[in-house]
Protein backbone atom coordinates (compact mmCIF):
# COMPACT_ATOMS: atom_id res chain seq x y z
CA UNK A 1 -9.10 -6.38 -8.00
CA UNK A 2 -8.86 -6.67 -4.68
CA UNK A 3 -12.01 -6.71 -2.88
CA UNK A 4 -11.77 -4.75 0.26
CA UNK A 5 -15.48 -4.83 1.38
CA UNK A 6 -14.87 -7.70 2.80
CA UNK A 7 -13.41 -5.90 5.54
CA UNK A 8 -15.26 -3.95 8.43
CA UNK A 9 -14.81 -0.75 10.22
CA UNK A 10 -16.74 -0.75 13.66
CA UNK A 11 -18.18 2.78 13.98
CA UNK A 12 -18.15 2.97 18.39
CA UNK A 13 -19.36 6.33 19.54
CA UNK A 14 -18.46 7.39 23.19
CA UNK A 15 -21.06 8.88 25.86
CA UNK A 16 -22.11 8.50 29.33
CA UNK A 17 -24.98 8.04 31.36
CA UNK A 18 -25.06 11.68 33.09
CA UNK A 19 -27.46 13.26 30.42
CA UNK A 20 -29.99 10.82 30.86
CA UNK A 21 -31.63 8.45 28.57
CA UNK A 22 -33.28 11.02 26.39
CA UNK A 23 -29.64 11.78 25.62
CA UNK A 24 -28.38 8.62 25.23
CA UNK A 25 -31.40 7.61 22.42
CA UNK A 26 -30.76 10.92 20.43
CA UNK A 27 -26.96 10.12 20.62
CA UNK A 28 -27.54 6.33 19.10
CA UNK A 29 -29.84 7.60 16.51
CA UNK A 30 -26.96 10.29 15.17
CA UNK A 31 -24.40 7.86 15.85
CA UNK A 32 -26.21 5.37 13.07
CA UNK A 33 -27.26 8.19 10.85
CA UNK A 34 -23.66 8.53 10.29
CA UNK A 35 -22.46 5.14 10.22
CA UNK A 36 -25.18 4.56 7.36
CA UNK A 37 -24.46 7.67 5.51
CA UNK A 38 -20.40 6.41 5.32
CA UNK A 39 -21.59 2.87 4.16
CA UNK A 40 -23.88 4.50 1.51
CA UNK A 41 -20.94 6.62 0.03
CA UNK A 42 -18.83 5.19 -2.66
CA UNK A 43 -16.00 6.91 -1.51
CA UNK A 44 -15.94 4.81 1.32
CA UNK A 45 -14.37 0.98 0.36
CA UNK A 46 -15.15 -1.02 2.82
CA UNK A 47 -18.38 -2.36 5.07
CA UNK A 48 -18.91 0.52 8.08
CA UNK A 49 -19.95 -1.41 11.21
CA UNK A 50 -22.34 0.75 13.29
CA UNK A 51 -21.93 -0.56 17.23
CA UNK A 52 -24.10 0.28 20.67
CA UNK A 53 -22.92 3.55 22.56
CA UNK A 54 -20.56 3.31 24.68
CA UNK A 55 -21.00 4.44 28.59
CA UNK A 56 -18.79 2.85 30.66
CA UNK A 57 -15.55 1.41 30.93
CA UNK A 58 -16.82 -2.51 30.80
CA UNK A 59 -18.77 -1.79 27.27
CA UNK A 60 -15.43 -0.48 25.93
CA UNK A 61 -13.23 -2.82 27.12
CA UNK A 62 -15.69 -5.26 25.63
CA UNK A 63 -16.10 -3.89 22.36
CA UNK A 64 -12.67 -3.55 22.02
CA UNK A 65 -11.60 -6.97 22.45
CA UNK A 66 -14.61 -8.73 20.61
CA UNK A 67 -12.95 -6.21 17.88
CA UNK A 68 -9.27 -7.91 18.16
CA UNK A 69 -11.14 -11.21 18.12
CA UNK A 70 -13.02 -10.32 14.98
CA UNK A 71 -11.43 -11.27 11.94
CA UNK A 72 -13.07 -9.11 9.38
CA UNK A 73 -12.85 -6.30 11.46
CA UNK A 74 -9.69 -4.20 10.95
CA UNK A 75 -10.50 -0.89 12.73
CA UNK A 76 -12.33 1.39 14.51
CA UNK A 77 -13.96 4.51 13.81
CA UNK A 78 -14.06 6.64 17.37
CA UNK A 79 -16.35 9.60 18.15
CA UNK A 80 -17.03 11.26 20.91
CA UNK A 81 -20.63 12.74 20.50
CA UNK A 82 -20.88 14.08 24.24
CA UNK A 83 -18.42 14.19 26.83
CA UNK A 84 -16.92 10.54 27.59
CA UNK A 85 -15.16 10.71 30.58
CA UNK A 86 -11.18 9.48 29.19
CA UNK A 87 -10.66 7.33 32.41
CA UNK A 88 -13.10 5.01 30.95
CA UNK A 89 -11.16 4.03 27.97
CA UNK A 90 -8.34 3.58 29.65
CA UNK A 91 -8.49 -0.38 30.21
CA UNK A 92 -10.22 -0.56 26.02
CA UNK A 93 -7.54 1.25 24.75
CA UNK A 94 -4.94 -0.77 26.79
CA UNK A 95 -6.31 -3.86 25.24
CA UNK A 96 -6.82 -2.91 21.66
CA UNK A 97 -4.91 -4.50 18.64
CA UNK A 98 -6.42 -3.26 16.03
CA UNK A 99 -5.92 0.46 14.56
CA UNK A 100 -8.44 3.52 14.90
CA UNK A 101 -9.16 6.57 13.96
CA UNK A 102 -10.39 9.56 15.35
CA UNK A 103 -13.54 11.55 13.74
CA UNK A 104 -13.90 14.87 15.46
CA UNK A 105 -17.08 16.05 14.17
CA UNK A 106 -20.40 16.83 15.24
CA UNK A 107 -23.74 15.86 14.33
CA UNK A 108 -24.70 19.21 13.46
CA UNK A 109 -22.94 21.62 10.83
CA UNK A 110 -23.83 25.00 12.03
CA UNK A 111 -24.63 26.60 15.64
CA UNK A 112 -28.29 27.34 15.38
CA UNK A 113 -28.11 31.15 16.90
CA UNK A 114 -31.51 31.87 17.52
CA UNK A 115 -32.48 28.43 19.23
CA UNK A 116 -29.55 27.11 21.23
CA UNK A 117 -29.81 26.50 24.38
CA UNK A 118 -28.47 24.36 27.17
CA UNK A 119 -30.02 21.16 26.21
CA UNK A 120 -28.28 21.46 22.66
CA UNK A 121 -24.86 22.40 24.40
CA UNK A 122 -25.24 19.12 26.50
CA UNK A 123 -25.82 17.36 23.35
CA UNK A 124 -23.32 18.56 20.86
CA UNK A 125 -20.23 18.30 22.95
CA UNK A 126 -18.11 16.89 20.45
CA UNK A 127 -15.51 19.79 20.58
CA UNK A 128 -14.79 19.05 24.05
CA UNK A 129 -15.37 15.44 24.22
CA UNK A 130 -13.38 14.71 21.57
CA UNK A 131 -10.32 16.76 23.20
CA UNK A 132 -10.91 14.70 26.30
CA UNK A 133 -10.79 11.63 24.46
CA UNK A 134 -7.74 12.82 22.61
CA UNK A 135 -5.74 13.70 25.84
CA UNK A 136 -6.39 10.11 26.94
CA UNK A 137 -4.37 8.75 23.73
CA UNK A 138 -1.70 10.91 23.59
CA UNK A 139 -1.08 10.29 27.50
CA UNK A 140 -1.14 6.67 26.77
CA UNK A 141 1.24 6.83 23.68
CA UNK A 142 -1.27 6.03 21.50
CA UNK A 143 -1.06 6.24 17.12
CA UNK A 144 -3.90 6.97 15.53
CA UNK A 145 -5.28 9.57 12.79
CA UNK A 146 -6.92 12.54 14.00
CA UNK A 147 -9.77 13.45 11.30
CA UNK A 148 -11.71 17.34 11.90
CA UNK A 149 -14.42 18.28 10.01
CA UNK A 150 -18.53 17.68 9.35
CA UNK A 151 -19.47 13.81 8.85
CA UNK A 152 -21.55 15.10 5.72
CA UNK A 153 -18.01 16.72 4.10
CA UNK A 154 -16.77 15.15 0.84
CA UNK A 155 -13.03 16.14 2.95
CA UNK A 156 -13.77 13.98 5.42
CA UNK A 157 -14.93 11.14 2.76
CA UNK A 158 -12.18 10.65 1.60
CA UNK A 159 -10.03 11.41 4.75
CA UNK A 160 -11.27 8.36 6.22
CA UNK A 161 -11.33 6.16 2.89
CA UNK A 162 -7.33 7.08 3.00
CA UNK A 163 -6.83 5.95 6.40
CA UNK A 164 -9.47 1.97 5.91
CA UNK A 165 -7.13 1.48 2.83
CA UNK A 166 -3.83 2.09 4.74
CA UNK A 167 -5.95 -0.32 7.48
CA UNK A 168 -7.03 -2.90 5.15
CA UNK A 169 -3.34 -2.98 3.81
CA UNK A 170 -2.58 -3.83 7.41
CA UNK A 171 -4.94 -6.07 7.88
CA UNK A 172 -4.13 -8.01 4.37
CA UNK A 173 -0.31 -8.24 6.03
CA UNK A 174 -1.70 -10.16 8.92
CA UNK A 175 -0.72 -13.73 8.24
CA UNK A 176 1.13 -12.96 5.16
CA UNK A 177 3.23 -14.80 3.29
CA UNK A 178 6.30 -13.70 0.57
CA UNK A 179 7.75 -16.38 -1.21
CA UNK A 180 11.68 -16.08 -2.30
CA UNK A 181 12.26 -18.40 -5.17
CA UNK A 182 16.35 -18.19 -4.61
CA UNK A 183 18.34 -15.52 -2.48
CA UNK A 184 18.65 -11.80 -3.18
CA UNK A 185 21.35 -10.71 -5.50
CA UNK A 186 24.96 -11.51 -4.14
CA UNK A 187 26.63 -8.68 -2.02
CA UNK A 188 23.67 -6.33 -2.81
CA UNK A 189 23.06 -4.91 0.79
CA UNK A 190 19.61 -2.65 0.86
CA UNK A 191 17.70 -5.91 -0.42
CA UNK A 192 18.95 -7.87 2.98
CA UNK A 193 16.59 -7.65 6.41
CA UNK A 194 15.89 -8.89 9.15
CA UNK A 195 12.86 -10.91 7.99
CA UNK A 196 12.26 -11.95 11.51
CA UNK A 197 11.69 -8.72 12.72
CA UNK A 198 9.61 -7.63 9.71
CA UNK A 199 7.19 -10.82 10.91
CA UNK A 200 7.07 -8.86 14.33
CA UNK A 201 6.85 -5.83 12.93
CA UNK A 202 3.78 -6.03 10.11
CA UNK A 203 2.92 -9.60 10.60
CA UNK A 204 3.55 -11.57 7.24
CA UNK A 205 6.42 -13.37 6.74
CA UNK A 206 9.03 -14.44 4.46
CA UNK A 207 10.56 -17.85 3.05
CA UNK A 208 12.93 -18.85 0.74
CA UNK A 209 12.10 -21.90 -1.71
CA UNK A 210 14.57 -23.72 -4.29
CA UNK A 211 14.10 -22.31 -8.07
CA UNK A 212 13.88 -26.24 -8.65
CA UNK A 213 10.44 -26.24 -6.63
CA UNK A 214 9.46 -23.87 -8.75
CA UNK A 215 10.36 -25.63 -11.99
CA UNK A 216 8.67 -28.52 -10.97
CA UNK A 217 5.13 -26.58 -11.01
CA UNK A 218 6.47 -25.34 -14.81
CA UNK A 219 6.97 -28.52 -16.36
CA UNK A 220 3.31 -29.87 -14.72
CA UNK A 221 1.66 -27.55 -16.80
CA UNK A 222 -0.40 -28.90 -19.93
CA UNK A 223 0.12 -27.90 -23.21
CA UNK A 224 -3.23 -27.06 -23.35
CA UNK A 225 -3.17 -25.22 -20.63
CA UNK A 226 -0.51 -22.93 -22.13
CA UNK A 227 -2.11 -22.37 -25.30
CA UNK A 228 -5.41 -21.18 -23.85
CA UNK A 229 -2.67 -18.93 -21.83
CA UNK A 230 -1.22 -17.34 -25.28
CA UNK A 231 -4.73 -16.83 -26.64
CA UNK A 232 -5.42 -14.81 -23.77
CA UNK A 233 -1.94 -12.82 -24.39
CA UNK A 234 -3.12 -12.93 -28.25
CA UNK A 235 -6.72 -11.19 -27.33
CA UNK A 236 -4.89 -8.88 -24.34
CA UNK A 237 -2.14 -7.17 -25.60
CA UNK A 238 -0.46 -6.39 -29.56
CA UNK A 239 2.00 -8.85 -30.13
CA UNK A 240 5.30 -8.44 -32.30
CA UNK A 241 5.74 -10.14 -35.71
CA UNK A 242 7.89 -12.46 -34.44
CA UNK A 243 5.81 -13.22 -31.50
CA UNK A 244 2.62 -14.39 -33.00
CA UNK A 245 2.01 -18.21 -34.13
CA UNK A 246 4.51 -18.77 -36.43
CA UNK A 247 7.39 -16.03 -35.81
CA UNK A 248 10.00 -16.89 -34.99
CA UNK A 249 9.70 -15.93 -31.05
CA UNK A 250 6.35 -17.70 -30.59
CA UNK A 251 8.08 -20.34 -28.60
CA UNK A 252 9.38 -18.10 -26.13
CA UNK A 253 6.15 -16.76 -25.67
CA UNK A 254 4.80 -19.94 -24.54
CA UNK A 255 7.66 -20.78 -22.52
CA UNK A 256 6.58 -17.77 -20.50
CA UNK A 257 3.28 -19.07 -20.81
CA UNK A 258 4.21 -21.99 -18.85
CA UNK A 259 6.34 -20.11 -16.31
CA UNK A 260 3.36 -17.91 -15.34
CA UNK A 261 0.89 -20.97 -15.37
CA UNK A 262 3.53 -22.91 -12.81
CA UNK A 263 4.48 -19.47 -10.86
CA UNK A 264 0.40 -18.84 -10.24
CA UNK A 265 0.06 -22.29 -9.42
CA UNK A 266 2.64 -22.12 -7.23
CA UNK A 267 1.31 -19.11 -5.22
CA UNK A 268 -2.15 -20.14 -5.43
CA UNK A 269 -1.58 -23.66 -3.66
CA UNK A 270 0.97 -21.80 -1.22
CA UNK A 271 -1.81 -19.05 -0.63
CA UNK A 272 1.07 -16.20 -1.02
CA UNK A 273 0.39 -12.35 -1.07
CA UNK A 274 4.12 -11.85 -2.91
CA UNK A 275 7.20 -13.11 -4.11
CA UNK A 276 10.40 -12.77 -5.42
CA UNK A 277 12.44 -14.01 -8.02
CA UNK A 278 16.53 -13.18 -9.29
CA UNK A 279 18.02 -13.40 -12.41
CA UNK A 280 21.01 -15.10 -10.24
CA UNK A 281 18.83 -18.44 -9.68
CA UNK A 282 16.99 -19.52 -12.67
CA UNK A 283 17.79 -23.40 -12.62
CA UNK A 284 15.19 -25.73 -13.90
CA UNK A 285 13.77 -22.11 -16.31
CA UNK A 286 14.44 -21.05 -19.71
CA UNK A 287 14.27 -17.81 -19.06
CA UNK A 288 13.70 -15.40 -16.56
CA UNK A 289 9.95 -14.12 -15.14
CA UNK A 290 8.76 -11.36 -17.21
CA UNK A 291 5.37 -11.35 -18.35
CA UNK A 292 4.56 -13.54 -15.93
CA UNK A 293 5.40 -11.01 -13.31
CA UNK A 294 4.02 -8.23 -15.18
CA UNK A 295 0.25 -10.21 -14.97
CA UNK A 296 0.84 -11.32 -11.67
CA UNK A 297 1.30 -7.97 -10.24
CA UNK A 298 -1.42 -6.58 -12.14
CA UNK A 299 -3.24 -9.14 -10.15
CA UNK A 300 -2.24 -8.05 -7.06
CA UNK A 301 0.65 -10.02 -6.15
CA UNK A 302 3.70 -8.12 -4.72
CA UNK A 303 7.28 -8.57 -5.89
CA UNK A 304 10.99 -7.47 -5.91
CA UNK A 305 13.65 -8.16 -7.75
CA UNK A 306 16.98 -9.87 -6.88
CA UNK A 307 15.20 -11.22 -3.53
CA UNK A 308 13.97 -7.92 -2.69
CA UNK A 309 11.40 -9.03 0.31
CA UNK A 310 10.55 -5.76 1.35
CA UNK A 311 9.83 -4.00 -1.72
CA UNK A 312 7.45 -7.46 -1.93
CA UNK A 313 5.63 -6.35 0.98
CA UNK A 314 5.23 -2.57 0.07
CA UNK A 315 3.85 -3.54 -3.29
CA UNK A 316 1.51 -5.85 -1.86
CA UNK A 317 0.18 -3.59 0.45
CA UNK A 318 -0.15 -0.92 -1.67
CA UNK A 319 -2.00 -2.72 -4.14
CA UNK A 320 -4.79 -3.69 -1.14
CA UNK A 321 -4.74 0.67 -0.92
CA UNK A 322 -5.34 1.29 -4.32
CA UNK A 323 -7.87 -1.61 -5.01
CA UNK A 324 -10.54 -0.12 -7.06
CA UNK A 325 -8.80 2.95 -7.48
CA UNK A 326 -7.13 4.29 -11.05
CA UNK A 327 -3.69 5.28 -11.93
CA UNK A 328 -1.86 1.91 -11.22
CA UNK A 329 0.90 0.80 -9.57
CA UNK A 330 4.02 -1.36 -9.95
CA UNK A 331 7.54 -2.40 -9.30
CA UNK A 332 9.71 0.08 -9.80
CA UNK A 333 13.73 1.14 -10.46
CA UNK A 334 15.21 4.59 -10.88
CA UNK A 335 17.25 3.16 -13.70
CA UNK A 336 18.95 6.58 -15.65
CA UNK A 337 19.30 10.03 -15.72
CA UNK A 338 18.59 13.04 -18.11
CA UNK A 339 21.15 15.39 -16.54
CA UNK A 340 20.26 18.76 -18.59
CA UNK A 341 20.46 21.68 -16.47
CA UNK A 342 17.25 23.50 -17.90
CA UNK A 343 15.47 19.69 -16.93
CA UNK A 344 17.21 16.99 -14.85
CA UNK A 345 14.73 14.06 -15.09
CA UNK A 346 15.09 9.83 -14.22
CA UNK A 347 14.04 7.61 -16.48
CA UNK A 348 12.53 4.81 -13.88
CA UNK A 349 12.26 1.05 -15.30
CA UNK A 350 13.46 -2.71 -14.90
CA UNK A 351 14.59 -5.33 -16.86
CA UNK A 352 11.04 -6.71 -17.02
CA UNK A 353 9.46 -6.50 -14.36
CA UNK A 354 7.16 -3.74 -14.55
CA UNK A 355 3.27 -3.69 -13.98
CA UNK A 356 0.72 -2.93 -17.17
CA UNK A 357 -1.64 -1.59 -14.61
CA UNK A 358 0.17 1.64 -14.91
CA UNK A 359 0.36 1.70 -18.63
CA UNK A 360 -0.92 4.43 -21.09
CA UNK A 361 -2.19 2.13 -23.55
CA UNK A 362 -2.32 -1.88 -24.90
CA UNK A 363 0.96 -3.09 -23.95
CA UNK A 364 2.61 -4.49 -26.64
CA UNK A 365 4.14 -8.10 -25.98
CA UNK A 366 7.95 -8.66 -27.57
CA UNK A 367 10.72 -11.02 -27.11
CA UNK A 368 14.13 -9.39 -27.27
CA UNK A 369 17.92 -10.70 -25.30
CA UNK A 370 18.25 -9.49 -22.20
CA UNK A 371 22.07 -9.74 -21.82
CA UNK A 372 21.92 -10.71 -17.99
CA UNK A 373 21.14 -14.24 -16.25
CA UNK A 374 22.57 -16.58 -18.62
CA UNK A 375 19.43 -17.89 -20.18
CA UNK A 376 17.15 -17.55 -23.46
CA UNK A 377 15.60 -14.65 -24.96
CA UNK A 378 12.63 -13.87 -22.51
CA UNK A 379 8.84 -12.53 -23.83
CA UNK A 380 7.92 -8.89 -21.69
CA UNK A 381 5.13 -6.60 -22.40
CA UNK A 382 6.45 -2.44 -23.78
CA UNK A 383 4.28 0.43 -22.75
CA UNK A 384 4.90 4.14 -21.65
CA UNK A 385 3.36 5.43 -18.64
CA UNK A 386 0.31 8.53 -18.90
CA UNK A 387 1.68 11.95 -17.31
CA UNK A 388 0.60 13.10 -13.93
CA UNK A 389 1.55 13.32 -10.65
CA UNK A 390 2.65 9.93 -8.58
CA UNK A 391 5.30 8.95 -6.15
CA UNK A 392 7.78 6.47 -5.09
CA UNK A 393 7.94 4.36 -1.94
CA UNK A 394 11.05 2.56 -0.49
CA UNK A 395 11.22 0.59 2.35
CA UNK A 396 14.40 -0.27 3.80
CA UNK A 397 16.00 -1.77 7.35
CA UNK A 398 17.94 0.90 9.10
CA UNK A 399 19.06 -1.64 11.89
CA UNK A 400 17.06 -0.41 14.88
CA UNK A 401 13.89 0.10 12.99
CA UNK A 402 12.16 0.17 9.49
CA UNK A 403 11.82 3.21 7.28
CA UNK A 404 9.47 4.12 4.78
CA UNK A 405 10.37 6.93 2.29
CA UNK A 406 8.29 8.67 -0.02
CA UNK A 407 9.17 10.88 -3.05
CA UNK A 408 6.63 12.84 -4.83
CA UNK A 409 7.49 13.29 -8.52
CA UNK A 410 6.02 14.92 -11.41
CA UNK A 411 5.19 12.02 -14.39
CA UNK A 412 6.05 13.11 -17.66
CA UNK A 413 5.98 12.48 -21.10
CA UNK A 414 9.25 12.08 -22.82
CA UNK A 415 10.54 14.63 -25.57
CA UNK A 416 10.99 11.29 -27.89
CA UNK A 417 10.43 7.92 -28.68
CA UNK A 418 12.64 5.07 -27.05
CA UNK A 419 12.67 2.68 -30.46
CA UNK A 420 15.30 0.55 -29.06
CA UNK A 421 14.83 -0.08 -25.69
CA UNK A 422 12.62 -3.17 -24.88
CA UNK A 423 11.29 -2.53 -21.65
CA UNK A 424 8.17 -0.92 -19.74
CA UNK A 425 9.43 2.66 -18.88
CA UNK A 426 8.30 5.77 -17.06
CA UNK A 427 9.78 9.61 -16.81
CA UNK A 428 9.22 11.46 -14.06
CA UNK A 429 10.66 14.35 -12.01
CA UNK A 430 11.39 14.52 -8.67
CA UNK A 431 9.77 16.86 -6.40
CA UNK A 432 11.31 19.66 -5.67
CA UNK A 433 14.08 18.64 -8.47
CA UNK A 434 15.83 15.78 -9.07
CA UNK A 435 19.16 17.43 -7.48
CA UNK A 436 17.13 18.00 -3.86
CA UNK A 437 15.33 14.83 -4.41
CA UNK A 438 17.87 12.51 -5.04
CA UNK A 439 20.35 14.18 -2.35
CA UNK A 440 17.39 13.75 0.14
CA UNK A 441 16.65 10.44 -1.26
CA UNK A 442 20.39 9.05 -0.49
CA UNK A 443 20.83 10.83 2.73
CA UNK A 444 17.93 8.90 4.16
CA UNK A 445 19.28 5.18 2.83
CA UNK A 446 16.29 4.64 0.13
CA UNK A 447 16.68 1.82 -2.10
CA UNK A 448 17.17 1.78 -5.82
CA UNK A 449 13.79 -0.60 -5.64
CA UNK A 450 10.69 1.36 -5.38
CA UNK A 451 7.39 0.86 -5.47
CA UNK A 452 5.77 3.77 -8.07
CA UNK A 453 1.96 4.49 -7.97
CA UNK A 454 -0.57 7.15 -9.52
CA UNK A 455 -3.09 5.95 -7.84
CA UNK A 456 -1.82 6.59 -4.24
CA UNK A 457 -0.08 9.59 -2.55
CA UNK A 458 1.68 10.27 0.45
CA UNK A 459 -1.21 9.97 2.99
CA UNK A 460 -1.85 6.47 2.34
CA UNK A 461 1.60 5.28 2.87
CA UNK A 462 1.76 8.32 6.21
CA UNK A 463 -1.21 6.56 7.35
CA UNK A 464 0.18 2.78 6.76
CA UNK A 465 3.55 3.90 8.53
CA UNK A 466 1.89 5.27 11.51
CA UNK A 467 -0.34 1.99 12.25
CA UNK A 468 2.40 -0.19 11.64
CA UNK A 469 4.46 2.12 13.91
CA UNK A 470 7.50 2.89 11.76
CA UNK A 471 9.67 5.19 10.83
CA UNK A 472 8.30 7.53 7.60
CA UNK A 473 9.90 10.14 5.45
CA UNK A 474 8.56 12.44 2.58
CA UNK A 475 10.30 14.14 0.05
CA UNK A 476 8.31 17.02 -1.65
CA UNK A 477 7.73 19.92 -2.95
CA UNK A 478 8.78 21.58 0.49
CA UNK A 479 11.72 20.03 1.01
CA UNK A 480 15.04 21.42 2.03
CA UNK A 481 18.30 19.65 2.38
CA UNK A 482 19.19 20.96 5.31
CA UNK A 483 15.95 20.30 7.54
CA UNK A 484 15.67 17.30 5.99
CA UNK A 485 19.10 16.41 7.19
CA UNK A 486 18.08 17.62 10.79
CA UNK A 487 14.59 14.98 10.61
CA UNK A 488 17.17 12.49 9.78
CA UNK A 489 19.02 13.40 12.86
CA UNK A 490 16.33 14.12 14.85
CA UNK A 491 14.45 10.34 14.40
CA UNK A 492 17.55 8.96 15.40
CA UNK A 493 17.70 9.95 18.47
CA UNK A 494 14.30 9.50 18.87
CA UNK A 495 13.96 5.68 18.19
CA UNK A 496 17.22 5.02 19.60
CA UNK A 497 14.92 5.82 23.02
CA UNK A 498 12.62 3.87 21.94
């Protein structure tokens, strides 16, 4: 798991020096009350920062850039107890790298009828401080995530622990790195990008490495070290008859043994978030990555298939949102269709290459052909995936910017048993229906690469897309073709100004 505590959130509450310093003390003393309350909750997942009131434009400015030159720190948390004159955050804001978000709350729940009076209206001016705050960031063209509601609501909990995962996720991208062992599949053209403007963009970056590099790290690896590997697959998951010591497909298993042992090896010493692999460049392997993907994304690594870079980075990222969390995520293909008019449904999978942290149950580890790449028999772990909701993410390069799409769908449990078809699978249908999802889903470019998760939904990635400043799309249970076709239109025109 993915430990996101690691990371801090610098709670900065806004003020100024009219009210005097009764005011001001009162103000600091709510201000940390809350800041403690969000660290305390275990909703919250990672370390809440709680920093002096600010009065005047020098202490934000300040704050703000000892928070772009502070590592850990990957956001702020901005409140506006009393009124804080905008003007003053002007130069702050201007200078600020790192993402916030806006809590518009107050420090009290309820007006208190029979006592107010004017010294609590000059303390509780959150509903009017925050709008002047507000009018300074929307003047200035600034993202952020606008949060409403009492610090003390279980709403707001989890409001904010939406938008420090989408910020952590950010943060994680920072420095990135995505290995590409080989090119993406030949003449494919979603998997293609412009990886230097993805650097730009969300700040990791991608590089391509010989398959032969790769090898290299396989055949260094012990056969010691791969046995202790198999034991581990022996205690893990069920293994077929043919796949235990002594079947006749032991041998494969340890051959994938060895790839994963070279591939983590690889990654470790490289200090990579994600990679890539394609079952077009496998020179120097005797078969193709498939458990050893499986485990490795279960880890936390992101990956595509067939050079896929970008579906990489999504998975990556959206494994730092749903550290901790349950449901799972993984790699992901809309691979078939169930076309039956009384219920059109997709049957989503990959060759392999699909993550166990979504599965149902044990997985079950098997060796079977794979009838693509040229090279032997490779080992895989079978599972089904629990009903429920989830969604699917795509992230593709429209030329002038980067979209993310989202599609809700509806997990569900197939009418029967797949008895001859090797592979981690998943049925789910769209939201509204596969015939408006899909249609929405092509009109807007997504790729047949996804990233699936029931552990996330849309807000995460909303939130993620609006700090990295990109493009974002949802498809569900609201949709209609034809507005959707007008969004499509309309954010054209938009970032073409832009």
């Amino acid at each position: 798991m993915i430990d996101l505590k690691k990371y801090e959130v610098w709670f900065v509450t806004g003020s100024q020096h009219l009210y005097g310093e009764q005011i001001l003390k009162k103000v600091e003393m709510h201000s940390k009350e809350i800041a403690n309350a969000l660290n305390l909750s275990k909703e919250i997942p990672v370390t809440v920062t709680f920093k002096p009131i600010l009065t005047t434009p020098e202490s934000i400015k300040k704050i703000c850039l000892e928070a772009n030159n502070t590592e850990n720190c990957i956001g702020l948390v901005t409140w506006m107890h009393t009124f804080s004159p905008a003007k003053m955050w002007i130069a702050g804001l201007k200078s600020l790298q790192k993402p916030f978000v806006h809590l518009h709350t107050q420090y009290n729940r309820d007006i208190p009828y029979a006592e107010i009076d004017m010294d609590y209206m000059n303390l509780n001016q959150s509903a009017h401080g925050g709008r002047e705050f507000g009018f300074i960031c929307s003047r200035m063209g600034i993202e952020r995530k606008v949060i409403v509601g009492h610090w003390k609501d279980e709403k707001v909990y989890k409001k904010l622990s939406v938008w420090m995962r989408a910020a952590s996720a950010w943060a994680d991208a920072q420095g990135g790195k995505i290995a590409r062992f080989g090119d993406n599949m030949r003449e494919v053209a979603v998997t293609e990008g412009d990886k230097v403007e993805a650097q730009l963009r969300f700040g990791y970056s991608v590089n391509g490495y010989n398959v032969g590099e790769l090898a290299e790290y396989v055949n260094g690896i012990t056969e010691a070290q791969v046995n202790e590997l198999v034991e581990e697959y022996e205690a893990t998951y069920t293994l077929a008859k043919d796949a235990i010591r002594g079947g006749s497909n032991h041998n494969a298993v340890k051959n994938a043994a060895q790839i994963e042992l070279g591939m983590r090896t690889f990654l470790e010493n490289g200090n990579f978030k994600g990679f890539t692999t394609t079952f077009e460049n496998l020179q120097g392997l005797k078969q193709l990555p498939g458990i050893s993907v499986q485990r490795l994304m279960n880890d936390g690594y992101g990956f595509g298939a067939e050079g896929d870079w970008k579906t990489s980075a999504l998975l990556r990222a959206m494994k730092v949102m749903d550290s901790g969390l349950k449901g799972g995520t993984s790699f992901m293909e809309d691979y078939t269709y169930h076309l039956d008019p009384s219920g059109m449904k997709v049957l989503g999978a990959h060759m392999l290459e699909v993550c166990p942290s979504i599965a149902i149950a044990k997985p079950k580890l098997e060796v079977h052909p794979l009838g693509i790449g040229g090279k032997a028999d490779p080992a895989r772990l079978v599972f089904d995936v629990d009903s429920g909701e989830g969604l699917n993410a795509s992230m593709v390069d429209m030329g002038n910017r980067f979209r993310l799409i989202v599609n809700e769908v509806e997990v569900i449990k197939p009418e029967q048993d797949f008895p001859k078809l090797p592979v981690a699978r998943v049925m789910w249908v769209p939201k509204p229906n596969l015939e408006i999802g899909a249609a929405a889903w092509i009109y807007a470019g997504g790729a047949h690469h996804t990233v699936f998760s029931k552990a996330l939904n849309s807000e995460y990635l909303e939130d993620f897309a609006a700090i990295a400043g990109i493009e974002f799309l949802t498809i569900d249970a609201n949709t209609n073709i034809r507005e959707f076709k007008n969004e499509l239109r309309w954010n054209s025109v938009y970032y073409q100004g832009k």
